[in-house]
N, C-alpha and C. Protein backbone atom coordinates (compact mmCIF):
# COMPACT_ATOMS: atom_id res chain seq x y z
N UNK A 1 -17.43 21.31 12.14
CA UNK A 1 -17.02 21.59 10.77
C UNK A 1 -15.68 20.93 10.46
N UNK A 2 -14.37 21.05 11.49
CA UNK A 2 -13.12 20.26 10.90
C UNK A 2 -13.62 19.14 11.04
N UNK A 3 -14.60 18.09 11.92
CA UNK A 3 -14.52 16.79 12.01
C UNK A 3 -15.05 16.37 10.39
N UNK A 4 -16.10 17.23 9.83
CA UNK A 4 -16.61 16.97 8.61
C UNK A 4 -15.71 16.63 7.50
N UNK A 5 -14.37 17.96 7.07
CA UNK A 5 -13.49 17.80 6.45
C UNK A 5 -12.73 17.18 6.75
N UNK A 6 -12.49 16.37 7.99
CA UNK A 6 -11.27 15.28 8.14
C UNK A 6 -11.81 13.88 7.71
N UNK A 7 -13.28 13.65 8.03
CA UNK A 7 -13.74 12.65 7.71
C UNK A 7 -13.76 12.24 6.15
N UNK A 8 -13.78 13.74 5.34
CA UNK A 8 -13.94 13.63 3.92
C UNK A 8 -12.59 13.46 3.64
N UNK A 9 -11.88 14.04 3.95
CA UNK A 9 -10.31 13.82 3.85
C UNK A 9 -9.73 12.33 4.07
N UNK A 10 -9.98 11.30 5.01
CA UNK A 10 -9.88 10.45 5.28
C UNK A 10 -10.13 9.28 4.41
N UNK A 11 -11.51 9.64 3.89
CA UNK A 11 -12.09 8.89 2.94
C UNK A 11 -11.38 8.62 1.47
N UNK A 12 -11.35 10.58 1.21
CA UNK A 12 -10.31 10.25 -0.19
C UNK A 12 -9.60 9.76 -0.58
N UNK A 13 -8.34 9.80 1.08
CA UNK A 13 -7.28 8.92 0.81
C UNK A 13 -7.59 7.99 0.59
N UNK A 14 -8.53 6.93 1.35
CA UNK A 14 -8.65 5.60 1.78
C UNK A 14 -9.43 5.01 0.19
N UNK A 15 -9.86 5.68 -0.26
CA UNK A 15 -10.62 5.25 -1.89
C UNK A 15 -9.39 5.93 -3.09
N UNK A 16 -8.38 6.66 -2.26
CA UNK A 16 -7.49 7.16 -3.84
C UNK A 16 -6.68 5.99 -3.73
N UNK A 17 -5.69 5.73 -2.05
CA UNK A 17 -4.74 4.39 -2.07
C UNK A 17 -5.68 3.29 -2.35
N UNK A 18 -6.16 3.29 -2.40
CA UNK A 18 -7.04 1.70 -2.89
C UNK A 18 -7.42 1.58 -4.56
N UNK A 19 -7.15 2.92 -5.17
CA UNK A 19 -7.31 2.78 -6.64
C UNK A 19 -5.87 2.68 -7.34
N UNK A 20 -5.02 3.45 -6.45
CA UNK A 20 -3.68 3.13 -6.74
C UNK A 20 -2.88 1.70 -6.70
N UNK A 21 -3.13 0.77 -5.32
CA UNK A 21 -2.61 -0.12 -5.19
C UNK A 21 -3.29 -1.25 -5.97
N UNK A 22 -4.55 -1.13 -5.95
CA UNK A 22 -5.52 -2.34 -6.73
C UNK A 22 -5.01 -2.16 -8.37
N UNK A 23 -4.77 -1.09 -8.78
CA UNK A 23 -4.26 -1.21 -10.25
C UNK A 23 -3.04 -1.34 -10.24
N UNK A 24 -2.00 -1.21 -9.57
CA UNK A 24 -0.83 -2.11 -9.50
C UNK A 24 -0.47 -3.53 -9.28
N UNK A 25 -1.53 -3.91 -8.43
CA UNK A 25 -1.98 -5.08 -8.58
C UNK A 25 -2.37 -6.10 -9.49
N UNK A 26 -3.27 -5.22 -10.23
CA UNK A 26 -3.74 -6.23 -11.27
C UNK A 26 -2.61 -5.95 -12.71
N UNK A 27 -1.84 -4.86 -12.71
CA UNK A 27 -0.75 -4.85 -13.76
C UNK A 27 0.61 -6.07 -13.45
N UNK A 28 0.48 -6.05 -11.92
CA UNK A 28 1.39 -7.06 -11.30
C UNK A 28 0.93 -8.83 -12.23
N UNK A 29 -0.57 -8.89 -11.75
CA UNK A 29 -0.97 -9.83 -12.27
C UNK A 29 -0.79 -10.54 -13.74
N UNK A 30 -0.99 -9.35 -14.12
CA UNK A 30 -0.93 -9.61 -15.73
C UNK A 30 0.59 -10.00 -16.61
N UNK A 31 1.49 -8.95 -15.32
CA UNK A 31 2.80 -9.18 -16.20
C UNK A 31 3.05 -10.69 -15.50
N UNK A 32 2.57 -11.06 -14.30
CA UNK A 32 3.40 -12.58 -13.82
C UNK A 32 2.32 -13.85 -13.59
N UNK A 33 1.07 -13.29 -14.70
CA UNK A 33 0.46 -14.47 -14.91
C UNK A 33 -0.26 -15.04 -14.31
N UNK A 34 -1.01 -14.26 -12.72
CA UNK A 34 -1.43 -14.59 -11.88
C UNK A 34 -2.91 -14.29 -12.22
N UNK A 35 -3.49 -15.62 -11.79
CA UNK A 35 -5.26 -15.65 -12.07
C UNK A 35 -6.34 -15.00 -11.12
N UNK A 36 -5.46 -14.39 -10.51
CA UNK A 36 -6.28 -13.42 -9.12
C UNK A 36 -5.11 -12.40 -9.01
N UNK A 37 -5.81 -11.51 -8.14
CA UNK A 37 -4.58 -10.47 -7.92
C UNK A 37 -4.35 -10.03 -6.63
N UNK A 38 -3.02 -10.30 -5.97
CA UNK A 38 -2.04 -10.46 -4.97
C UNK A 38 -1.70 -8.65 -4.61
N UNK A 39 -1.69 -7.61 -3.35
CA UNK A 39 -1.39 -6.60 -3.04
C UNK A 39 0.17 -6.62 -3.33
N UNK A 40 1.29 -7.91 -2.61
CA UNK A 40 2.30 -8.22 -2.66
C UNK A 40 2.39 -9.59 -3.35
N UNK A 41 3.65 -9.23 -3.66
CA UNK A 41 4.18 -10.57 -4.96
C UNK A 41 4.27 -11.79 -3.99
N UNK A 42 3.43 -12.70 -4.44
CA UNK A 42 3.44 -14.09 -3.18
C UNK A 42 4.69 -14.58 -2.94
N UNK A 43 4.89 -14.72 -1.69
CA UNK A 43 6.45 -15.30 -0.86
C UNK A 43 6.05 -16.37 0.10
N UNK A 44 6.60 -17.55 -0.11
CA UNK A 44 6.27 -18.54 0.77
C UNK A 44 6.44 -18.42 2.51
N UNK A 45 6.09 -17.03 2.89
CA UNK A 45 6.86 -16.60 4.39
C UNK A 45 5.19 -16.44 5.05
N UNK A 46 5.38 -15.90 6.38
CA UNK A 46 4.14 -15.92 6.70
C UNK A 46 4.21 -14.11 7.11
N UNK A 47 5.36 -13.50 6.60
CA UNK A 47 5.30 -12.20 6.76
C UNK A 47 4.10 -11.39 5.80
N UNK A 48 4.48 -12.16 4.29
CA UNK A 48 3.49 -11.84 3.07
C UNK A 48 2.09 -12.38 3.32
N UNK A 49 2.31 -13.52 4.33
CA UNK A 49 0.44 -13.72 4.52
C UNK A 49 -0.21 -12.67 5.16
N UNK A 50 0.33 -12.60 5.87
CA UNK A 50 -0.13 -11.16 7.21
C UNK A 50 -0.38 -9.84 6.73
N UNK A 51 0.90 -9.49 5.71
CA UNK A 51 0.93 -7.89 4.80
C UNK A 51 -0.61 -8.13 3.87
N UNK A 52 -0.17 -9.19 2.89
CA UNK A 52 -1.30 -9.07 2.09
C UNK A 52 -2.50 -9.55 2.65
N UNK A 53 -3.01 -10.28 3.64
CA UNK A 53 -4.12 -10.63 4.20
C UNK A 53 -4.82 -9.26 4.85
N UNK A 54 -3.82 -8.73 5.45
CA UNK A 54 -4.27 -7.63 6.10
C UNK A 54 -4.64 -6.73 5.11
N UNK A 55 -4.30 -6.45 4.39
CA UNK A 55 -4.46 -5.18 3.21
C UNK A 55 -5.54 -5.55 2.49
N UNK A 56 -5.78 -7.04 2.43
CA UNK A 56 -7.00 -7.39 1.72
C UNK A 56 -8.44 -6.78 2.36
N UNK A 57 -8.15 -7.10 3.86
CA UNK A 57 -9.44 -7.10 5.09
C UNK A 57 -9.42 -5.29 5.33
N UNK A 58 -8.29 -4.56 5.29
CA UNK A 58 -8.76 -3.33 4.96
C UNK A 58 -9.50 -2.39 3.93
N UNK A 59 -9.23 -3.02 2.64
CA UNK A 59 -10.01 -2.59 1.35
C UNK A 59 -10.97 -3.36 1.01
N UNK A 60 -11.43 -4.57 1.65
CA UNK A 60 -12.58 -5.35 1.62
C UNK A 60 -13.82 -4.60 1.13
N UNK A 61 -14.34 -3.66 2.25
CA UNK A 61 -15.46 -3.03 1.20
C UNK A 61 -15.20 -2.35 -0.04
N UNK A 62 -13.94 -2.12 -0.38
CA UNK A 62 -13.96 -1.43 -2.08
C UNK A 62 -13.80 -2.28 -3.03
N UNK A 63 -12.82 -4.00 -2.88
CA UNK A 63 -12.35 -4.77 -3.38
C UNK A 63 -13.97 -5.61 -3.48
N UNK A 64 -14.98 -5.08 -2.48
CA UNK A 64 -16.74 -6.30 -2.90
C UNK A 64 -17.24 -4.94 -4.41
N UNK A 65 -17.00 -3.72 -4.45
CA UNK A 65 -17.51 -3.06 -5.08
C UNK A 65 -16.77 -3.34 -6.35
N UNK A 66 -15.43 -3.14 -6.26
CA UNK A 66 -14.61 -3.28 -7.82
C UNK A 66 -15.02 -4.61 -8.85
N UNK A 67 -15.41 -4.42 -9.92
CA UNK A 67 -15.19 -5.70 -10.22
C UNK A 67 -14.25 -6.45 -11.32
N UNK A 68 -13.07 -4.86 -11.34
CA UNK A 68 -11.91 -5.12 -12.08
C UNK A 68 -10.74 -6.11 -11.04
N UNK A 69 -10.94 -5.83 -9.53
CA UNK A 69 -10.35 -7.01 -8.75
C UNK A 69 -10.68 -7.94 -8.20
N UNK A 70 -9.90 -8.67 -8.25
CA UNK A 70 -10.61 -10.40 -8.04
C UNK A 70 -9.26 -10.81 -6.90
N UNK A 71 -9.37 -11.13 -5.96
CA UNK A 71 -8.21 -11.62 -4.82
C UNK A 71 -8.22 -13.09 -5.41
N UNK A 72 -7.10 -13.24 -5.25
CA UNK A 72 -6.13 -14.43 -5.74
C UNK A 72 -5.88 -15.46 -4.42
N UNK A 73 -6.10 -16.50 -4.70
CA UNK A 73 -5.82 -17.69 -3.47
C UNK A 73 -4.36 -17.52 -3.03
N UNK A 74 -4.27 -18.30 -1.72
CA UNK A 74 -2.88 -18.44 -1.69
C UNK A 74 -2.54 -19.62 -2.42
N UNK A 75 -0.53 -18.86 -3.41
CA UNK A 75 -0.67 -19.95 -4.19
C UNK A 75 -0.02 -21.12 -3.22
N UNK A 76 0.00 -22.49 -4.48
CA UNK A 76 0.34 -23.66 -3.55
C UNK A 76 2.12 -23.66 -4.13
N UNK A 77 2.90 -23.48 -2.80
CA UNK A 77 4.46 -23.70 -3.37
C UNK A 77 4.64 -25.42 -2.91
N UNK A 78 5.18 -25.73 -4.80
CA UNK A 78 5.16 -27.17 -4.30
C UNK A 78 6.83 -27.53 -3.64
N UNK A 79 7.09 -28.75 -2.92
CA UNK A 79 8.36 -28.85 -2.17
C UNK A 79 9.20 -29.41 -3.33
N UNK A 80 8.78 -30.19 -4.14
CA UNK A 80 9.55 -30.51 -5.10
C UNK A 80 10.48 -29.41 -6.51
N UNK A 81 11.55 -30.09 -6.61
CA UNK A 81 12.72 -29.53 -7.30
C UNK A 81 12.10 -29.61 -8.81
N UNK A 82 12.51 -28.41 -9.66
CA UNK A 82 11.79 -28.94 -10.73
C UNK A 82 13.16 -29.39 -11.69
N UNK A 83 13.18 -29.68 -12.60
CA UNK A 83 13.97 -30.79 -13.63
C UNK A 83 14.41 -29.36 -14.64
C-alpha cells in the first residue's frame, strides 16, 4: 500500500514540475524571441548543454505528449563582432 502512494506521489511531482518548468519556458521563449523553447536561457558553455540536455531527456516522455512545447536547437553563437 505505501509503495502504491509513493509511486502516485512521485508521478505528480514529476508531471506538476514538468508543467511548471515547460510553461516558463515557453513564456521565456516568447519574451526573448526564441523559435523553440530552451529549459535554461542558452549560454555558449557546455555547463548549459548538459543542464538543459539533461532536463530535456528527463521530461522526454511529457515534452512527445505536449504539443504546446517544441525543444529549440542549439543556437548557433556566431564568433564575429557585430557593428
Amino acid at each position: 500500500m505505501f509503495k502504491n502512494k509513493f509511486l502516485a506521489l512521485v508521478i505528480i511531482l514529476y508531471i506538476g514540475s514538468y508543467c511548471i518548468w515547460s510553461r516558463i519556458a515557453i513564456q521565456q521563449s516568447e519574451v526573448y524571441g526564441f523559435t523553440g523553447q530552451y529549459f535554461f536561457i542558452p549560454e555558449p558553455t557546455w555547463q548549459w548543454r548538459v543542464n538543459n540536455y539533461s532536463v530535456v531527456m528527463m521530461y522526454y516522455p511529457l515534452i512527445f505528449i505536449d504539443d504546446d512545447f517544441h525543444i529549440a536547437c542549439e543556437p548557433s553563437y556566431s564568433l564575429q563582432r557585430g557593428n
